[in-house]
N, C-alpha and C. Protein backbone atom coordinates (compact mmCIF):
# COMPACT_ATOMS: atom_id res chain seq x y z
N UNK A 1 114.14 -22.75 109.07
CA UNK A 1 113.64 -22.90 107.71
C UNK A 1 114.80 -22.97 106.73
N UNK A 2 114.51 -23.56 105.77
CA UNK A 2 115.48 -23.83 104.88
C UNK A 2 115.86 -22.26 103.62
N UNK A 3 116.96 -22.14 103.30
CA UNK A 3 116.58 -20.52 102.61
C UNK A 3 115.98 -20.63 101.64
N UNK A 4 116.10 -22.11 101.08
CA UNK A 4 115.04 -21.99 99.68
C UNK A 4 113.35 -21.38 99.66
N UNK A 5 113.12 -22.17 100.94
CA UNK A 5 111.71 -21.61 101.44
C UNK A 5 111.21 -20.21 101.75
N UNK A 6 112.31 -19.53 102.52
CA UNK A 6 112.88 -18.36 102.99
C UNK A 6 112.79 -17.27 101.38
N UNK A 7 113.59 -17.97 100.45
CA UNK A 7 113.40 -17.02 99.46
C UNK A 7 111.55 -16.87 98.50
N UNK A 8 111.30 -18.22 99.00
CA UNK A 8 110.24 -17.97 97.91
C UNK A 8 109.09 -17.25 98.64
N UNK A 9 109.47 -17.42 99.90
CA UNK A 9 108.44 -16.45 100.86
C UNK A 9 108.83 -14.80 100.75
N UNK A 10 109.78 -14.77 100.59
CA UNK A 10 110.09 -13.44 100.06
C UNK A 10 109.66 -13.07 98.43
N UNK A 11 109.60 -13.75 97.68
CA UNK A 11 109.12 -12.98 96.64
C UNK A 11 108.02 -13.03 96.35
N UNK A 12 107.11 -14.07 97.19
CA UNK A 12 105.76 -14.21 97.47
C UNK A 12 105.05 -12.41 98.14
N UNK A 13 105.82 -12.33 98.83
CA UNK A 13 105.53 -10.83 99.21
C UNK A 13 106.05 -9.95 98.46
N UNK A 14 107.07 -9.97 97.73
CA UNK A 14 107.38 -9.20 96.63
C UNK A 14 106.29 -9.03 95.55
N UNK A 15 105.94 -10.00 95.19
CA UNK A 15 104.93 -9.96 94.16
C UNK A 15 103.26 -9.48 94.79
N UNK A 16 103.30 -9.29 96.03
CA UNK A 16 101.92 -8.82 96.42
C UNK A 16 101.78 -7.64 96.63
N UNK A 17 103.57 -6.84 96.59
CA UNK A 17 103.73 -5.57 96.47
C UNK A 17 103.34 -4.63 94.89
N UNK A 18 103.63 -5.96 94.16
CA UNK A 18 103.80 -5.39 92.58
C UNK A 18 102.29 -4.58 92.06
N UNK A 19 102.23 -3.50 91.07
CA UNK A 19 100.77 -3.48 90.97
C UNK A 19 100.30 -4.08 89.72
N UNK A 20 99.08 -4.25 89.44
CA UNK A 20 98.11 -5.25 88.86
C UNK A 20 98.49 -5.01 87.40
N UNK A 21 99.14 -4.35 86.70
CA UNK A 21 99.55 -4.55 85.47
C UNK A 21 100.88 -4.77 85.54
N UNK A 22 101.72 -5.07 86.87
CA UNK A 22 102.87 -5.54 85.89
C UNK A 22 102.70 -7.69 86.83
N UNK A 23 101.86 -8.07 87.07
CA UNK A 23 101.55 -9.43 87.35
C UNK A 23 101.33 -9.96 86.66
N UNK A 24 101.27 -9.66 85.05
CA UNK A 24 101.26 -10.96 83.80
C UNK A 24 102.04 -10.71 83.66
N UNK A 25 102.91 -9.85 84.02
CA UNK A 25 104.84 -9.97 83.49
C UNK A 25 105.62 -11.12 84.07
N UNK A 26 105.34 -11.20 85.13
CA UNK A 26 105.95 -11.96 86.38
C UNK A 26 104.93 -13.60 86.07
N UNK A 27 104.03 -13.25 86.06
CA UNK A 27 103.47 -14.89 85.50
C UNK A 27 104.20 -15.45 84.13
N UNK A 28 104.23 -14.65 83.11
CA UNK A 28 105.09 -14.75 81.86
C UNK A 28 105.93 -15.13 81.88
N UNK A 29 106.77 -14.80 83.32
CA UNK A 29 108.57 -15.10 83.27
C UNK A 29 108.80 -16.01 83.82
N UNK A 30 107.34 -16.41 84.95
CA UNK A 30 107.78 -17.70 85.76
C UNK A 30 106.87 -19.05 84.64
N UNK A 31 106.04 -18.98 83.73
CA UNK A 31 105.46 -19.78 82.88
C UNK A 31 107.30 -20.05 81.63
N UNK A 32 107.33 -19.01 81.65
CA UNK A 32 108.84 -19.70 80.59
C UNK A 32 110.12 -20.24 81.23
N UNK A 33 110.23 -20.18 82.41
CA UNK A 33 111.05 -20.55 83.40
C UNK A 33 110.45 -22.38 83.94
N UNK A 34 109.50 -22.55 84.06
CA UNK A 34 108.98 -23.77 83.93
C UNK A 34 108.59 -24.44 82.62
N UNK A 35 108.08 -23.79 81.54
CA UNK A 35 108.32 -24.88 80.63
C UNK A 35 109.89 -25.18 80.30
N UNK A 36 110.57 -24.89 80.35
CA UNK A 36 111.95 -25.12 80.35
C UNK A 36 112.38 -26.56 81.34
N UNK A 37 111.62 -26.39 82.47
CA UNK A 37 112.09 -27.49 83.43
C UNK A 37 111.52 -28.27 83.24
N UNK A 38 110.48 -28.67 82.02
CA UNK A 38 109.97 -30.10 82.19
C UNK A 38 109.32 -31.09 82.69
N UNK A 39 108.76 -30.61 83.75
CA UNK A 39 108.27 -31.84 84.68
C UNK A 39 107.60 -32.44 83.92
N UNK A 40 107.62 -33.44 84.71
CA UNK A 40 106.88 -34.88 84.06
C UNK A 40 105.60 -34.41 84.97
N UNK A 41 104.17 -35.05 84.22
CA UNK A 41 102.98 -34.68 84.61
C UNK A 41 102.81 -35.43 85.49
N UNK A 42 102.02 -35.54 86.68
CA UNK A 42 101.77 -36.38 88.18
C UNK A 42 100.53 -37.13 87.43
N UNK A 43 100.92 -38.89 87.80
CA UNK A 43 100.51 -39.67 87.44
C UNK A 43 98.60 -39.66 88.29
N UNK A 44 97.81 -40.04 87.49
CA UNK A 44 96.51 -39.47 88.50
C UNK A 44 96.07 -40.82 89.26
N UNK A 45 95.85 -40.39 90.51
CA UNK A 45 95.68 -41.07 91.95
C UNK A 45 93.84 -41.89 92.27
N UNK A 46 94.03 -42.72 92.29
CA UNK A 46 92.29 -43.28 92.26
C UNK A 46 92.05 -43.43 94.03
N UNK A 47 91.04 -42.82 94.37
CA UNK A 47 90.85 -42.41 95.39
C UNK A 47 89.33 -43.85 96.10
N UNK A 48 89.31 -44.59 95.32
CA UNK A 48 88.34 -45.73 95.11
C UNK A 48 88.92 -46.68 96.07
N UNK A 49 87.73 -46.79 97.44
CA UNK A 49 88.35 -47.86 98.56
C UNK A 49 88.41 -47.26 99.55
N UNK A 50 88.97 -45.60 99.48
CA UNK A 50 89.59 -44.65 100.63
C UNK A 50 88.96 -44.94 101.71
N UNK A 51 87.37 -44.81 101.70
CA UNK A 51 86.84 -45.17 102.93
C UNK A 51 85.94 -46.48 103.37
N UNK A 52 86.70 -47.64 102.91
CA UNK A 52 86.28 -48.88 102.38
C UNK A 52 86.62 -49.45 104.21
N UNK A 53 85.95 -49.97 104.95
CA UNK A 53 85.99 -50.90 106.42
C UNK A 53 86.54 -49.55 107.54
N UNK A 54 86.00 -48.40 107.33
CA UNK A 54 85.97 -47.39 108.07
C UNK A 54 84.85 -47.09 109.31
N UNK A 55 83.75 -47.90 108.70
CA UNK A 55 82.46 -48.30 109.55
C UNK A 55 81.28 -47.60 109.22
N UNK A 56 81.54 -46.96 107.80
CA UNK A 56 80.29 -46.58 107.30
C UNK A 56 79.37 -47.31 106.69
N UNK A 57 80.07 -48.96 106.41
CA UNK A 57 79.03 -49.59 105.76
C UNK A 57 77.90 -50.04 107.00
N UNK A 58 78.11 -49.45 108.18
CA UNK A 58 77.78 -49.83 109.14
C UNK A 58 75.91 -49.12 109.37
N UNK A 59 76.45 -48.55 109.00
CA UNK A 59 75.33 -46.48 108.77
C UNK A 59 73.76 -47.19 108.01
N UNK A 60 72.83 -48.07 108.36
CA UNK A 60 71.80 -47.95 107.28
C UNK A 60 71.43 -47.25 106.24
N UNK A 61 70.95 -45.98 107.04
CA UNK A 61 70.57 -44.80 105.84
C UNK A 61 71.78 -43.62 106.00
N UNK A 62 72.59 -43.66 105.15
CA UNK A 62 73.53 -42.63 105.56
C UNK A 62 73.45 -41.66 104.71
N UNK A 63 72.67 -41.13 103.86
CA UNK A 63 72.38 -39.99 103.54
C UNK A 63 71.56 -38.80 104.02
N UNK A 64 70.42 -39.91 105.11
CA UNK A 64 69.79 -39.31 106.46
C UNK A 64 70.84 -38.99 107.42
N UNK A 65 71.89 -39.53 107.51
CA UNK A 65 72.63 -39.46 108.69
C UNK A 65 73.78 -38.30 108.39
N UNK A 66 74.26 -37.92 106.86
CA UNK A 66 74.85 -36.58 106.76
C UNK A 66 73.79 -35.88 106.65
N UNK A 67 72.54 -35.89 106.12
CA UNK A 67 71.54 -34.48 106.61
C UNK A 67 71.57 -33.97 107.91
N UNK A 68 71.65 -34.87 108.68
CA UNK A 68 71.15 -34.73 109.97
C UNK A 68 72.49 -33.88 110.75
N UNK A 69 73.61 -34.18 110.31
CA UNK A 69 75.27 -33.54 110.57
C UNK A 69 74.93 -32.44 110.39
N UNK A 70 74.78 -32.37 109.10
CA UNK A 70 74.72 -31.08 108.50
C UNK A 70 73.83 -30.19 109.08
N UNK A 71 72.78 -30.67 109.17
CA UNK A 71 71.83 -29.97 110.17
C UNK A 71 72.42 -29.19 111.20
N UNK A 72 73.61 -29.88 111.78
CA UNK A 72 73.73 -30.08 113.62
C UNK A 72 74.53 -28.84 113.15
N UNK A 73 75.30 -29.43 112.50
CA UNK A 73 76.48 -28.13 112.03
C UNK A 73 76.07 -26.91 111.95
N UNK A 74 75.46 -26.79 110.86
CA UNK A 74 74.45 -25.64 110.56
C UNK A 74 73.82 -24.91 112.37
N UNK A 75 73.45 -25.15 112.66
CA UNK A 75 72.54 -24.59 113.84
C UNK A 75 74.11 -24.35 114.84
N UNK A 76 74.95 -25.16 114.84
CA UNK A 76 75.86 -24.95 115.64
C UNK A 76 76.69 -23.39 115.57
N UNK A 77 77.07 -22.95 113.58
CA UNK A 77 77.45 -22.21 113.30
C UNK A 77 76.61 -21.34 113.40
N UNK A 78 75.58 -21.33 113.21
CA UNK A 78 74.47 -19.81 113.53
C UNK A 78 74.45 -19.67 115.10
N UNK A 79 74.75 -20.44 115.73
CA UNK A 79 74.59 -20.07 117.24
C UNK A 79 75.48 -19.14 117.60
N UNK A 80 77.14 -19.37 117.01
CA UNK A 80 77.78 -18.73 117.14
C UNK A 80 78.13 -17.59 116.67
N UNK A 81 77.48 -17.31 115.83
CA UNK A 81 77.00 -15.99 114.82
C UNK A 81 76.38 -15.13 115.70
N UNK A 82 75.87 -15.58 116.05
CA UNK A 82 74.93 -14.88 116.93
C UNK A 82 75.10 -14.38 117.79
């Protein structure tokens, strides 16, 4: 692992040590520590097409056909509940 990673995993647990009133301190310090850096805002991503010749136009009724998943699912997870 790289130590950059290494460190932030460490204060990731540092901060889960901290108790619950001093965690808007530490949000405070890391909120003024980033507006300082600026980032530029992430341009927003159109997700239109994603599943365009995937073979769902294939599906007649496909809102019967995720009920019916869902169904399967469902009964699958209670089986195992059980």
């Amino acid at each position: 692992m790289h130590t950059a990673e290494i460190k932030k995993m460490e204060l990731i647990n540092k901060i889960a040590k901290l108790p619950e009133k001093n965690i808007h301190e530490v949000d405070s310090y890391i909120q003024k520590i980033l507006l300082q850096l600026k980032f530029e805002k992430p341009k927003p991503v159109s997700l239109k097409g994603i599943w365009k010749n995937k073979g769902f136009e294939k599906i007649t009724n496909l809102d019967a056909e995720i009920k019916k998943n869902r169904d399967e699912l469902n009964d699958s997870i209670l089986k195992k509940a059980l």
